[in-house]
Protein backbone atom coordinates (compact mmCIF):
# COMPACT_ATOMS: atom_id res chain seq x y z
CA UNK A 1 0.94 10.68 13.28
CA UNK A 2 1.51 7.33 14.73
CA UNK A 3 -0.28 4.22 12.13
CA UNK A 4 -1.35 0.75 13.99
CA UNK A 5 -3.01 -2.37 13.02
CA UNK A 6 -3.75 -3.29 9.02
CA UNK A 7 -3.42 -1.11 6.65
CA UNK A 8 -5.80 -0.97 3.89
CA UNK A 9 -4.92 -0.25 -0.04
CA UNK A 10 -8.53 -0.39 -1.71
CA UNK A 11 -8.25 -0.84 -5.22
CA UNK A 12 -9.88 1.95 -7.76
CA UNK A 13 -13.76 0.75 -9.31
CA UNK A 14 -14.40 1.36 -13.02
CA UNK A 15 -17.61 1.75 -14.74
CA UNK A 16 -18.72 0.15 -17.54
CA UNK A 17 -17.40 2.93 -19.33
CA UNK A 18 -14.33 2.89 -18.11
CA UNK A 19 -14.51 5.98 -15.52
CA UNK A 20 -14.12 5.99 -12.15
CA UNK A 21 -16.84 4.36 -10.12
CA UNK A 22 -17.17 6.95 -6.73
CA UNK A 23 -20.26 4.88 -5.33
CA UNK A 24 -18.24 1.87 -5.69
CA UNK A 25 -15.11 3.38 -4.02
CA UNK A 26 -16.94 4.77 -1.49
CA UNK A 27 -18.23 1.40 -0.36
CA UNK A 28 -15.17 -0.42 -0.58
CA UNK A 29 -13.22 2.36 1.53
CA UNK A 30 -16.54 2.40 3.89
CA UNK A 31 -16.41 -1.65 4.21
CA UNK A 32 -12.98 -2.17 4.94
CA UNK A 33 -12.79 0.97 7.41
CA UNK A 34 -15.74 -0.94 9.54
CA UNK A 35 -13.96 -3.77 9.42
CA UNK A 36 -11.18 -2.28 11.65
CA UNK A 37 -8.24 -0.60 8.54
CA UNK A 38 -5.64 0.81 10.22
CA UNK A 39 -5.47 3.62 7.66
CA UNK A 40 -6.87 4.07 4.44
CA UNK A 41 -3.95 4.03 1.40
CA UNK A 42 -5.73 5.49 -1.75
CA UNK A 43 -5.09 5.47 -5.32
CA UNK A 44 -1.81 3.81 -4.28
CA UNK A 45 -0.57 0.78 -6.12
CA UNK A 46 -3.34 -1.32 -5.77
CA UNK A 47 -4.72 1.06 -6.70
CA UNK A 48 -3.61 1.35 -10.04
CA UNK A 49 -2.03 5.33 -9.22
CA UNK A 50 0.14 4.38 -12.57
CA UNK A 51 -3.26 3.98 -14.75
CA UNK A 52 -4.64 7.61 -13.10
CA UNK A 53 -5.47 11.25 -13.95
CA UNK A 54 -4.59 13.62 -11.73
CA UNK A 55 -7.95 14.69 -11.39
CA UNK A 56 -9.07 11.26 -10.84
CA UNK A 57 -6.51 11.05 -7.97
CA UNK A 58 -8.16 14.07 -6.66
CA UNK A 59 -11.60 12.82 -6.65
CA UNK A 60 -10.77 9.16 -5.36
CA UNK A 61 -9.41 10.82 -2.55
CA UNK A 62 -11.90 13.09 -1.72
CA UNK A 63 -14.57 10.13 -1.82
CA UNK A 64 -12.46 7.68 0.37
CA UNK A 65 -11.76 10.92 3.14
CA UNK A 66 -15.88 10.99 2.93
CA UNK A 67 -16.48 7.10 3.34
CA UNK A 68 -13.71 7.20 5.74
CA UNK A 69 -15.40 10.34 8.00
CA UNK A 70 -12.81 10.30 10.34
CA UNK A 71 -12.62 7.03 11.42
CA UNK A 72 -9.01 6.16 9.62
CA UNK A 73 -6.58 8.83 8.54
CA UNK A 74 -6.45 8.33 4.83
CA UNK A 75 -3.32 8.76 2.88
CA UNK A 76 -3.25 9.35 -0.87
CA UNK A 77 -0.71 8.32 -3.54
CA UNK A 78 1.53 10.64 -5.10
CA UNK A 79 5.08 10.31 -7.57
CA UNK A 80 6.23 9.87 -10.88
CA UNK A 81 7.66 13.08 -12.44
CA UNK A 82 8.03 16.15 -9.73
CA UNK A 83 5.89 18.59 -11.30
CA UNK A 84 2.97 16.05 -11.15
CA UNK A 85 4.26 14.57 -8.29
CA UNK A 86 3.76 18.20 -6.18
CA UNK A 87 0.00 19.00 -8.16
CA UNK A 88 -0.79 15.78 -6.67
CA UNK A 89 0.10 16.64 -3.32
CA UNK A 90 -1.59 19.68 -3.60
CA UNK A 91 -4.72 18.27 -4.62
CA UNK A 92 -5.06 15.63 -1.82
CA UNK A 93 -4.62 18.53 0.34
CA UNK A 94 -7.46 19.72 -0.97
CA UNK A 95 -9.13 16.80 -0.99
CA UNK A 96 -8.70 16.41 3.21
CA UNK A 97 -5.77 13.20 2.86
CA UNK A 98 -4.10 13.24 6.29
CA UNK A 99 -0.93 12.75 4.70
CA UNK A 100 0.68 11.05 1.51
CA UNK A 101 2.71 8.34 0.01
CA UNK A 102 5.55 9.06 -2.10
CA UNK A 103 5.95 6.23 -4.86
CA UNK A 104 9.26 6.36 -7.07
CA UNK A 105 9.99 9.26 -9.97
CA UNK A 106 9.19 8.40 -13.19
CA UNK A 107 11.29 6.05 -15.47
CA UNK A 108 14.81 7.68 -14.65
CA UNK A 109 16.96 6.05 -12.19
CA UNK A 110 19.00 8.90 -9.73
CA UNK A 111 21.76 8.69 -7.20
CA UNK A 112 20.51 8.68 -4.04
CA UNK A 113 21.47 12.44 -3.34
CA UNK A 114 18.93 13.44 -6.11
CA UNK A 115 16.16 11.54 -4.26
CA UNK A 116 16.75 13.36 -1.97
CA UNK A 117 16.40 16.55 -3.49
CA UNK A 118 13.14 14.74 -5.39
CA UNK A 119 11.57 14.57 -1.87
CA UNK A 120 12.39 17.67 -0.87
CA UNK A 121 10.27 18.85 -3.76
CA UNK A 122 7.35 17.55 -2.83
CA UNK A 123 7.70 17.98 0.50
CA UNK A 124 7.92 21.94 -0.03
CA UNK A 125 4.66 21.95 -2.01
CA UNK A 126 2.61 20.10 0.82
CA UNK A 127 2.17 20.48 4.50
CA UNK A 128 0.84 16.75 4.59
CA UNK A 129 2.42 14.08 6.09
CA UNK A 130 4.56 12.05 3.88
CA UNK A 131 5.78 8.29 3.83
CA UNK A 132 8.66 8.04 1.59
CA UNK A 133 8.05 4.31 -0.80
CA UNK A 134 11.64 2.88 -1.44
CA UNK A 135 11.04 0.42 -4.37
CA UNK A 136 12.55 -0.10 -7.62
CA UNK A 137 14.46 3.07 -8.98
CA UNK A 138 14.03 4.66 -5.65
CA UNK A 139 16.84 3.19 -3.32
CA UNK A 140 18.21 4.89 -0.48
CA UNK A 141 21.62 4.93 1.65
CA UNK A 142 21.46 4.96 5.15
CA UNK A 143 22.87 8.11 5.05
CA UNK A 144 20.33 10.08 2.82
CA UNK A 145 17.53 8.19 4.45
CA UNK A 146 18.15 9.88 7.67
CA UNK A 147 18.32 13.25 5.84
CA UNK A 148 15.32 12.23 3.99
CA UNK A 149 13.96 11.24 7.15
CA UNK A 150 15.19 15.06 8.83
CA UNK A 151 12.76 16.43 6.83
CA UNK A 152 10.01 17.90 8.79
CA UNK A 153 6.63 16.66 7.09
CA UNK A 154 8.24 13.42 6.64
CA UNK A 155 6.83 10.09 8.88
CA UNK A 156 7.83 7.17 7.71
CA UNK A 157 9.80 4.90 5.24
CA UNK A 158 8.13 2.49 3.44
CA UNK A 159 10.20 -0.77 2.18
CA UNK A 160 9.18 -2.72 -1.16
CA UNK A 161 12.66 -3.24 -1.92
CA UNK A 162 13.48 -6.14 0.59
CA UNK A 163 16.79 -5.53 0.80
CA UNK A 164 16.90 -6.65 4.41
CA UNK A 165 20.60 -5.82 5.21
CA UNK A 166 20.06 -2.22 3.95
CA UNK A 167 16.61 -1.61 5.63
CA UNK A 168 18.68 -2.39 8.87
CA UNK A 169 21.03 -0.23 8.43
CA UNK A 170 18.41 2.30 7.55
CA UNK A 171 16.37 1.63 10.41
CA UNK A 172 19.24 1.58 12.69
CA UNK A 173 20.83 5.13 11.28
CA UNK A 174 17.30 6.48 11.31
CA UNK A 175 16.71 5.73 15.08
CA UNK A 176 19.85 6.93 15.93
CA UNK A 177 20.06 10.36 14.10
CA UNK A 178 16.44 11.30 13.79
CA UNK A 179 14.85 13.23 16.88
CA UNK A 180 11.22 12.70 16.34
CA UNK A 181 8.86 9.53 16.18
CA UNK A 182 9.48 8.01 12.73
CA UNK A 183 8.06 4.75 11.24
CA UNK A 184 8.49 1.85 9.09
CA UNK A 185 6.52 -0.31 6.83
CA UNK A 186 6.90 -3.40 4.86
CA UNK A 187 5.61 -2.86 1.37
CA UNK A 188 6.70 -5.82 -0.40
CA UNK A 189 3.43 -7.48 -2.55
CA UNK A 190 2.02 -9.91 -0.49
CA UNK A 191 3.82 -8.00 2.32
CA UNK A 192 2.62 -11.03 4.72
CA UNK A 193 4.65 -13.55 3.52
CA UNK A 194 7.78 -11.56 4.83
CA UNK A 195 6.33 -10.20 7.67
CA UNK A 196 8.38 -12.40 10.09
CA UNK A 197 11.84 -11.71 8.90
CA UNK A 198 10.65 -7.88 8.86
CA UNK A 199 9.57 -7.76 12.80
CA UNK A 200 13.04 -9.65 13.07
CA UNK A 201 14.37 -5.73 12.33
CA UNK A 202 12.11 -4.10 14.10
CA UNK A 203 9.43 -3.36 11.43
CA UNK A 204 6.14 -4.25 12.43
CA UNK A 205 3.85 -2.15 10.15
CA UNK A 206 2.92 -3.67 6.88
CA UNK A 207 0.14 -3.21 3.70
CA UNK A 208 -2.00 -5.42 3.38
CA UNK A 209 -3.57 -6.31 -0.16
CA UNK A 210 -5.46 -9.12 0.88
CA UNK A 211 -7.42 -7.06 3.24
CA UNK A 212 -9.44 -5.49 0.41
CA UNK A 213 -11.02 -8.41 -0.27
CA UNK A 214 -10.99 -10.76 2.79
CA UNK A 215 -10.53 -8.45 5.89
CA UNK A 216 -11.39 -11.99 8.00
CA UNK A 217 -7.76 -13.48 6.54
CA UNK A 218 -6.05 -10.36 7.02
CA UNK A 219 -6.94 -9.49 10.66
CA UNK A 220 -6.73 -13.21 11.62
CA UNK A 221 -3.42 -13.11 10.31
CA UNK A 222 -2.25 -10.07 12.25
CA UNK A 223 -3.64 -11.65 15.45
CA UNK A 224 -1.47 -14.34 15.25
CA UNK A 225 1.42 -12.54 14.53
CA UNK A 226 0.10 -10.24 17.36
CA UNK A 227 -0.03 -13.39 19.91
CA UNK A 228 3.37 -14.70 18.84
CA UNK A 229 0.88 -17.79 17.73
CA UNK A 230 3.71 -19.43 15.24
CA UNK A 231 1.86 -22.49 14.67
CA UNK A 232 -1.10 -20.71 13.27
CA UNK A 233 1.13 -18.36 11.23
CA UNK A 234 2.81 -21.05 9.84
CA UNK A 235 -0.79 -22.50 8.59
CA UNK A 236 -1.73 -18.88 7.24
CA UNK A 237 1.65 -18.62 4.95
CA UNK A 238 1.49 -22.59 4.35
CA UNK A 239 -2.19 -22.59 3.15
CA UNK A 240 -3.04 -19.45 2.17
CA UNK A 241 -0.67 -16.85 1.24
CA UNK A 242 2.44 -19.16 -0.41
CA UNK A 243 -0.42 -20.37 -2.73
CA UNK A 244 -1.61 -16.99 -3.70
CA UNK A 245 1.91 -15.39 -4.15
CA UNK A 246 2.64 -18.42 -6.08
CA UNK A 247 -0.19 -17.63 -8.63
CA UNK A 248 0.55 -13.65 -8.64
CA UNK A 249 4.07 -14.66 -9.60
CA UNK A 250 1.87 -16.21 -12.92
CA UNK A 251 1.64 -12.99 -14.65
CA UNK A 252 3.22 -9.54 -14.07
CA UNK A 253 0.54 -7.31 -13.00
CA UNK A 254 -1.15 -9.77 -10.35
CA UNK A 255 -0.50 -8.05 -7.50
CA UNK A 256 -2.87 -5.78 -8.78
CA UNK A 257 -5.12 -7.77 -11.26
CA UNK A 258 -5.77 -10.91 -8.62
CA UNK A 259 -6.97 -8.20 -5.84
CA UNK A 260 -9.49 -6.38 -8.18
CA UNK A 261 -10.54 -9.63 -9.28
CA UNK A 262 -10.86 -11.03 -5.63
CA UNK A 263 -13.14 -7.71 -4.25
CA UNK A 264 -15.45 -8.88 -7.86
CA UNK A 265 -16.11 -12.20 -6.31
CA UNK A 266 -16.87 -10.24 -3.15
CA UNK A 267 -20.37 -8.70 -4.89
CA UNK A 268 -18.88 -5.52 -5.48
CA UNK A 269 -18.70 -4.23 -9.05
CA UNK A 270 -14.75 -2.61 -8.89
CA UNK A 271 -14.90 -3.61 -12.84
CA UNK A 272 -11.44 -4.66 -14.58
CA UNK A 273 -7.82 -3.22 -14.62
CA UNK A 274 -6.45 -0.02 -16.98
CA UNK A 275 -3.87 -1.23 -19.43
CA UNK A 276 -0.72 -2.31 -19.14
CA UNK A 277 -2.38 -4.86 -16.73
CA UNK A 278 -4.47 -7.50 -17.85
CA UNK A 279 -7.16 -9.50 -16.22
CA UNK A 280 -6.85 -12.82 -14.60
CA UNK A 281 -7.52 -15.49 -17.12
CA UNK A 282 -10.49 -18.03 -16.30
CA UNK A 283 -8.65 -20.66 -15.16
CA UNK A 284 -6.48 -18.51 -13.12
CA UNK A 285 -10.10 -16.89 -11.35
CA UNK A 286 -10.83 -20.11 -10.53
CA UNK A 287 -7.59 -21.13 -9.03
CA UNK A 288 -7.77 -17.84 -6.90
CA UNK A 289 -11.32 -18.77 -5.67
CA UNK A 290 -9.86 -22.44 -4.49
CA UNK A 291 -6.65 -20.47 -2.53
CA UNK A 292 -9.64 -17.23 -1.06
CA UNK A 293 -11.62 -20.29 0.06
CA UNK A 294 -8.91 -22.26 1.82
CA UNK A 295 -7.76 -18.87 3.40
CA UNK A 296 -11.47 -18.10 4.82
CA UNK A 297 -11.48 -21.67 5.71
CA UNK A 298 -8.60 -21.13 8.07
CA UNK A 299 -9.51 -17.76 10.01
CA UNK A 300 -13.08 -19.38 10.34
């Protein structure tokens, strides 16, 4: 399975009541797959996979591979502990996910070798495809990310790290020692803003948040980095994405929080975020609508 173009993390809708909205979901998947997604990244962490049940997981994925029908391969999130980690795999198998991405164990921070042995776990209880999330307490060495890599099931590597000397080294090891197509993402929040110095090591694929709730940014975005237009992606990360990493870096939780709160002003009811996150404040909403409006502005 070869990915192209944006790729699109929808956030998860809430009722009133604090349950999973599936209508909701299944309009937000269905809008942003019309609008040209790449692939479909489910219950990831925009959307909120920390704040899930496993059943939930299930269900959110079996609703976006239905709004999807086909038209994007849909991947669903899996991690944390390895017993849950492998029930989750197993249940977006049975939900119809083309494949899955692997976020970090829980808590505990392992040498690399056990990481190794981590994905290999999951792996074994899944014939899905499988993007491996390095982020946080889950850093490889060149060396175990090509064995990582070796593993049959697995596609890809993606980076929220941004370590950029490592992920070189990675990416050169990998496409030296690994005999099948194999490819890499940027995953950093906001991944846009770093998007040049990634393609400057050969990693072209990135998520993008932003596409959730303003697929017109995104995509005008990606055409300019596309054209080699520098001038106009200077103006995107000048006027529209600096100012909205600048007010995620406001309150931990943003990167997730700002998003929801961007597909509300859309006219979609995706309700708030689960604790630990918190909502954006007033006068933060209103300094997100300024930064949406100067980024529509510009792809316009």
């Amino acid at each position: 399975m070869q990915l192209d173009g944006v790729l699109f993390f929808p956030v998860t809708p809430f009722d009133a009541d604090g349950a999973l909205a599936e209508d909701v979901l299944a309009e937000h998947v269905g809008r942003g797959v019309a609008a040209g997604a790449g692939g479909v990244f489910v219950a990831c962490g925009t959307g909120e996979f920390h704040a899930l049940e496993p059943s939930e997981v299930e269900r959110a994925v079996t609703v976006a591979v239905e709004a999807a029908a086909g038209r994007a391969p849909v991947f669903a999130g899996t991690g944390g502990p390895l017993p849950v980690a492998r029930e989750l795999a197993r249940g977006a198998g049975r939900a119809g996910a083309d494949g899955l991405l692997l976020l970090p164990p829980y808590l505990v921070t392992g040498p690399s070798r056990g990481l190794v042995r981590y994905v290999t776990g999951v792996a074994e209880a899944t014939d899905l495809s499988l993007i491996v999330y390095q982020r946080n307490n889950a850093v490889f060495t060149p060396e175990t990310a090509v064995e990582v890599a070796c593993l049959p099931t697995v596609v890809g590597l993606k980076d929220g790290l941004g370590d950029i000397d490592l992920l070189q080294r990675i990416v050169l090891a990998v496409k030296a020692e690994v005999g099948k197509p194999f490819q890499f993402f940027n995953g950093l929040p906001t991944a846009e803003m770093t998007v040049p110095a990634y393609r400057g090591i050969g990693v072209d694929l990135y998520s993008s948040a932003v596409f959730g709730f303003a697929p017109e940014i995104s995509l005008g975005f990606y055409k300019a980095v596309q054209a080699g237009d520098q001038a106009l992606v200077n103006r995107y990360l000048t006027e529209f994405y600096k100012p909205l990493v600048e007010l995620r870096d406001k309150v931990p939780g943003y990167a997730v929080a700002l998003v929801k709160a961007a597909v509300r002003a859309t006219g979609l009811d995706v309700g708030g975020v689960r604790p630990p996150l918190v909502d954006p404040s007033p006068e933060h909403l209103a300094e997100l609508e300024k930064v949406v409006a100067a980024g529509r502005s510009l792809a316009a």
